[in-house]
N, C-alpha and C. Protein backbone atom coordinates (compact mmCIF):
# COMPACT_ATOMS: atom_id res chain seq x y z
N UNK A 1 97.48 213.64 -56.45
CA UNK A 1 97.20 212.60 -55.48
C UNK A 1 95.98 211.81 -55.96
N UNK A 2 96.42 210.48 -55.62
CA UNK A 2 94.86 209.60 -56.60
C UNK A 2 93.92 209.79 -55.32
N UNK A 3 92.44 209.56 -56.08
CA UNK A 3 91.24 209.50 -55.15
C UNK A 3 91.37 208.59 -54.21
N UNK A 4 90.72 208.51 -53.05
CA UNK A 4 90.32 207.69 -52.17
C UNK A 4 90.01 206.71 -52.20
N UNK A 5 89.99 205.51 -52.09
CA UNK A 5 88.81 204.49 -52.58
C UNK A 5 87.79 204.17 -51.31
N UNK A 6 87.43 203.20 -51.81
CA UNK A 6 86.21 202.70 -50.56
C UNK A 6 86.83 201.91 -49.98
N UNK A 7 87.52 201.22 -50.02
CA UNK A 7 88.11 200.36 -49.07
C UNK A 7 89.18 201.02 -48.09
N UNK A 8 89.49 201.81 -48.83
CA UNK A 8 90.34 202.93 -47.81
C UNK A 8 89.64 203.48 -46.96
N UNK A 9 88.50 204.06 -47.23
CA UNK A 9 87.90 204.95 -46.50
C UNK A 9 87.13 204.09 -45.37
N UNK A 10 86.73 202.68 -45.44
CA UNK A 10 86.45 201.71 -44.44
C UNK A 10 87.52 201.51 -43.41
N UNK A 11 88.97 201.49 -44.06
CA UNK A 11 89.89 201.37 -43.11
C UNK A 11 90.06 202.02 -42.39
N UNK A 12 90.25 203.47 -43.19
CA UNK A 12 90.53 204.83 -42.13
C UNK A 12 89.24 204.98 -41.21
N UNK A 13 87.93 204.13 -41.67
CA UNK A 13 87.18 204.63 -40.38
C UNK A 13 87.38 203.67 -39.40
N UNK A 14 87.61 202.65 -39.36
CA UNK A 14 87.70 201.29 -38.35
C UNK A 14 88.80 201.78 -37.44
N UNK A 15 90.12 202.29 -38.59
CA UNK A 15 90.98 202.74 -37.23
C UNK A 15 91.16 203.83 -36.85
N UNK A 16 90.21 204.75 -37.20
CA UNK A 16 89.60 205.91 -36.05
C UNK A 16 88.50 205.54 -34.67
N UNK A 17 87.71 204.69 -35.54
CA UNK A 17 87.00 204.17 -34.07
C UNK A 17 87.83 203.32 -33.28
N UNK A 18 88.96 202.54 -33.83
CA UNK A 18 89.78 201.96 -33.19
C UNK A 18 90.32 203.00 -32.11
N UNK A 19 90.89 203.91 -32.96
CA UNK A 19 91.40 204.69 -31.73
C UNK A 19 90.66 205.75 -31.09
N UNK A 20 89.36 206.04 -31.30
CA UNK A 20 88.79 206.68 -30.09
C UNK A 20 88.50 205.38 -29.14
N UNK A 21 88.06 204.18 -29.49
CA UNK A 21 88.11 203.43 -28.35
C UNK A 21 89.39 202.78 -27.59
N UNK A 22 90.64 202.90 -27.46
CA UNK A 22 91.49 203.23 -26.83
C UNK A 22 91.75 204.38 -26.08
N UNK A 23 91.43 204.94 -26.79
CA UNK A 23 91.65 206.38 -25.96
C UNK A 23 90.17 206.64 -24.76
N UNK A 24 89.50 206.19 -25.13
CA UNK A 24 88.20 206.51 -23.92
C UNK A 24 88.54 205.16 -23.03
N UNK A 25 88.86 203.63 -23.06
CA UNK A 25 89.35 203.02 -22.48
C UNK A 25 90.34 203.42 -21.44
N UNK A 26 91.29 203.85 -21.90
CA UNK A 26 92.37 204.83 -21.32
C UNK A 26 91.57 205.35 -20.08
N UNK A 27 90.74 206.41 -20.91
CA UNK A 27 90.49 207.34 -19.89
C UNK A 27 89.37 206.75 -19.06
N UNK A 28 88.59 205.87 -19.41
CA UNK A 28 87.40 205.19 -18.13
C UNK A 28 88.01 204.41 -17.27
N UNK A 29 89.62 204.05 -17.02
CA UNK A 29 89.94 203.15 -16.38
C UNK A 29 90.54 203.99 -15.40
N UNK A 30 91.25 205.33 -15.86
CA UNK A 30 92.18 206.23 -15.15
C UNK A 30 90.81 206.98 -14.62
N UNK A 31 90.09 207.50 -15.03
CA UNK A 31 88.84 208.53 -14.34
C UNK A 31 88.03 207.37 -13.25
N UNK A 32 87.89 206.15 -13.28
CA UNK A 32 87.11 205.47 -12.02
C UNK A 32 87.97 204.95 -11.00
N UNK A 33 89.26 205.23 -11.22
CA UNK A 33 89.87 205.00 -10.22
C UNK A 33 90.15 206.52 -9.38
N UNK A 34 90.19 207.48 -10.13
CA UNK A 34 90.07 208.74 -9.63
C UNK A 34 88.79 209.27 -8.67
N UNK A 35 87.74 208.42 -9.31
CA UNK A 35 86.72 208.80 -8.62
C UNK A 35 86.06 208.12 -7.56
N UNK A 36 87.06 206.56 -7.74
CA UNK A 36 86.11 206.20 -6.23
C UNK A 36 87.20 206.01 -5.64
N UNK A 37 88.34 206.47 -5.58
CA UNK A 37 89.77 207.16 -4.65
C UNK A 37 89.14 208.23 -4.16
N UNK A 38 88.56 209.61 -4.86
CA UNK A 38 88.01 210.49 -4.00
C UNK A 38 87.16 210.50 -2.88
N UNK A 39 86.19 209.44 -4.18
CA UNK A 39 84.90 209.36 -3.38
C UNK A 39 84.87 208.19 -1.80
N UNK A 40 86.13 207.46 -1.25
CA UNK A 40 86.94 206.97 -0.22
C UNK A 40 87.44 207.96 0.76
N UNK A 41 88.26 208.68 -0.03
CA UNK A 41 89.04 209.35 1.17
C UNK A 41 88.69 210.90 1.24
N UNK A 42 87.89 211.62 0.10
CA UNK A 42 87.87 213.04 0.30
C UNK A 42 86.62 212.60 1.35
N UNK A 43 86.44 213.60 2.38
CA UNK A 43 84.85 213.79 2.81
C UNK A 43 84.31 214.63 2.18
N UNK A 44 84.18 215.37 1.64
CA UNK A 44 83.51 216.62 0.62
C UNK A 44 82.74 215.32 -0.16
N UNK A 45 83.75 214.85 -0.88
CA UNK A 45 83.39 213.66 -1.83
C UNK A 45 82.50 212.87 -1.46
N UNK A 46 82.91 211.86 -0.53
CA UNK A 46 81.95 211.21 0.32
C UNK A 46 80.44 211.38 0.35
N UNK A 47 80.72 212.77 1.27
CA UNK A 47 79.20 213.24 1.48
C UNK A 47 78.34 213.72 0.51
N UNK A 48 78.98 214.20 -0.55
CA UNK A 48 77.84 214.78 -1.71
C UNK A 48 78.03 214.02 -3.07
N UNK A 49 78.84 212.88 -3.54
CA UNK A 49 78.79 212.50 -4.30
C UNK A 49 77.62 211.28 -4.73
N UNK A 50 77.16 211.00 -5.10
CA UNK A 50 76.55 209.29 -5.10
C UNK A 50 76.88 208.56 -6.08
N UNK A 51 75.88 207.29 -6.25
CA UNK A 51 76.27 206.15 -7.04
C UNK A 51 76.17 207.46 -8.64
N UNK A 52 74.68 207.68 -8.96
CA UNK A 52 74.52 208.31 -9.90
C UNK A 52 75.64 209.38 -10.77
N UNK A 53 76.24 210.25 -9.58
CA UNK A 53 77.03 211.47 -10.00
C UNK A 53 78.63 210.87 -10.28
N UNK A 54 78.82 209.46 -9.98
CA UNK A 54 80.00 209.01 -9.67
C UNK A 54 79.76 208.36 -11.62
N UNK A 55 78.92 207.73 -11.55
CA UNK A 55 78.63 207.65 -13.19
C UNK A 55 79.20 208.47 -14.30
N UNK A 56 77.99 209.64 -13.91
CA UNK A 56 78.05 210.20 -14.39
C UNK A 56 79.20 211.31 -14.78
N UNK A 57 80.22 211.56 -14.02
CA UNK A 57 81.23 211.56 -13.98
C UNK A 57 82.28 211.24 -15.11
N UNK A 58 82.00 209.75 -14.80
CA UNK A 58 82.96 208.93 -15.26
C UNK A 58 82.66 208.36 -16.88
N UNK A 59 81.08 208.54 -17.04
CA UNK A 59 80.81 208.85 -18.47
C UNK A 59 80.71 209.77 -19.55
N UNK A 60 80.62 210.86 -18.66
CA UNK A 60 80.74 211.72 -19.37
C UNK A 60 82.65 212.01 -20.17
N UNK A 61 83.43 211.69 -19.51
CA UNK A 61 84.89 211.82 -19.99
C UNK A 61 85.07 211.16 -20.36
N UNK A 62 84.56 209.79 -20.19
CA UNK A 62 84.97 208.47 -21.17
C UNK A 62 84.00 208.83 -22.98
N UNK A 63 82.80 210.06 -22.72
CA UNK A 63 82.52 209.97 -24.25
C UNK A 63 82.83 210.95 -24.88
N UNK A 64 83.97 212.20 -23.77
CA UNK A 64 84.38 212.96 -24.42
C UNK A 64 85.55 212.51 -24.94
N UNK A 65 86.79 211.79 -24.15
CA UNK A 65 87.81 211.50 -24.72
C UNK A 65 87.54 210.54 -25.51
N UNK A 66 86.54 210.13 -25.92
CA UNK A 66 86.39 209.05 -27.31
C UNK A 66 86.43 210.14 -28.57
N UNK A 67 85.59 211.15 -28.48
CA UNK A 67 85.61 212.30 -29.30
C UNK A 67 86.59 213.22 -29.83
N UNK A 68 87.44 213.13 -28.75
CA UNK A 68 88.57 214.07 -28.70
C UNK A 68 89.49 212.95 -29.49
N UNK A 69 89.62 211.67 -29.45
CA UNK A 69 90.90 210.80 -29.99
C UNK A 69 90.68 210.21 -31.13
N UNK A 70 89.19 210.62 -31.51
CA UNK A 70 88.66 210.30 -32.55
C UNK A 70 88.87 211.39 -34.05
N UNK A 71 88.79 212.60 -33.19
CA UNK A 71 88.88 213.81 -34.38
C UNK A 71 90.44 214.42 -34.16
N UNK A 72 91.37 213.57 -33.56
CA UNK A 72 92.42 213.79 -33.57
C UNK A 72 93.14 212.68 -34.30
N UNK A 73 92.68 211.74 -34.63
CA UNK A 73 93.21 210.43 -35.52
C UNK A 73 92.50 210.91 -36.50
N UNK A 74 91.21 211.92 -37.06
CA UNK A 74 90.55 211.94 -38.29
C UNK A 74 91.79 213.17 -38.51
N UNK A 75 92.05 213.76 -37.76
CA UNK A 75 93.27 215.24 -38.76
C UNK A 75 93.97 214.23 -38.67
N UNK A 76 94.67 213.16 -38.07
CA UNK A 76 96.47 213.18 -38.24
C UNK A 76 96.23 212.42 -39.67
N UNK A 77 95.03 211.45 -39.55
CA UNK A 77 95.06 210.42 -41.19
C UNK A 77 94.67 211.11 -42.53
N UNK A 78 93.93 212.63 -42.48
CA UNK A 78 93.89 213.32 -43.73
C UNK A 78 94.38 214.49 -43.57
N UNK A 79 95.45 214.42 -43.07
CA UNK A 79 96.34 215.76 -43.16
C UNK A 79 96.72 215.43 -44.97
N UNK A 80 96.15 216.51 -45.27
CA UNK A 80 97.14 216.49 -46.71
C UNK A 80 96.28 216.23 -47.79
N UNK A 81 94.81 215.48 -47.33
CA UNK A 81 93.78 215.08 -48.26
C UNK A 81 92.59 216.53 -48.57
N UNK A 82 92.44 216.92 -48.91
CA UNK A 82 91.29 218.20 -49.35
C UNK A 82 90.20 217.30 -48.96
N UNK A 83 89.87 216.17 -49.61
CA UNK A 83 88.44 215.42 -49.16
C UNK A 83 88.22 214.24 -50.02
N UNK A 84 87.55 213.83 -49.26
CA UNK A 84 87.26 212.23 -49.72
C UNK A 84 86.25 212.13 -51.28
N UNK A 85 86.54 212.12 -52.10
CA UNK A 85 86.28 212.11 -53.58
C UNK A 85 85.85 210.89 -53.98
N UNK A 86 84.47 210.43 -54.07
CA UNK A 86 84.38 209.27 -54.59
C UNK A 86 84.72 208.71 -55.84
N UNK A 87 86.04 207.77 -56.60
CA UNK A 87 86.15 207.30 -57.63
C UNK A 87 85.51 207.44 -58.87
């Protein structure tokens, strides 16, 4: 298998960040509607949630599923590569 080049390896990173930012998009649009649906109609929710925790919440999964769709597009694009070998 020939080496890597650099221009490859620019690509494969653009469309890994490409697709962790789809994938956390995804999920910040589906998780704030989840959370201020709860934070509406649960009363549990209501009463103990706030502006802050409703954030926080909703950031925290939007920077995990960036992570998660990120190192799941880095295996599916070097399945098969041992490692990036500079020329």
């Amino acid at each position: 298998m020939p080496p890597i080049t650099q221009e490859q390896k620019n690509q494969d990173v653009q469309d890994i960040i490409q697709d962790g930012f789809k994938g956390a998009a995804t999920t910040c649009a589906l998780t704030s509607l989840v959370v201020f649906a709860s934070a509406r109609y649960c009363p549990w929710a209501k009463k103990n949630i706030n502006y802050a925790g409703k954030t926080f919440i909703i950031s925290a999964l939007t920077a995990a599923s960036f992570a998660f769709n990120a190192e799941q597009s880095i295996t599916k694009k070097h399945r098969g590569h041992e490692k990036w070998d500079s020329p």
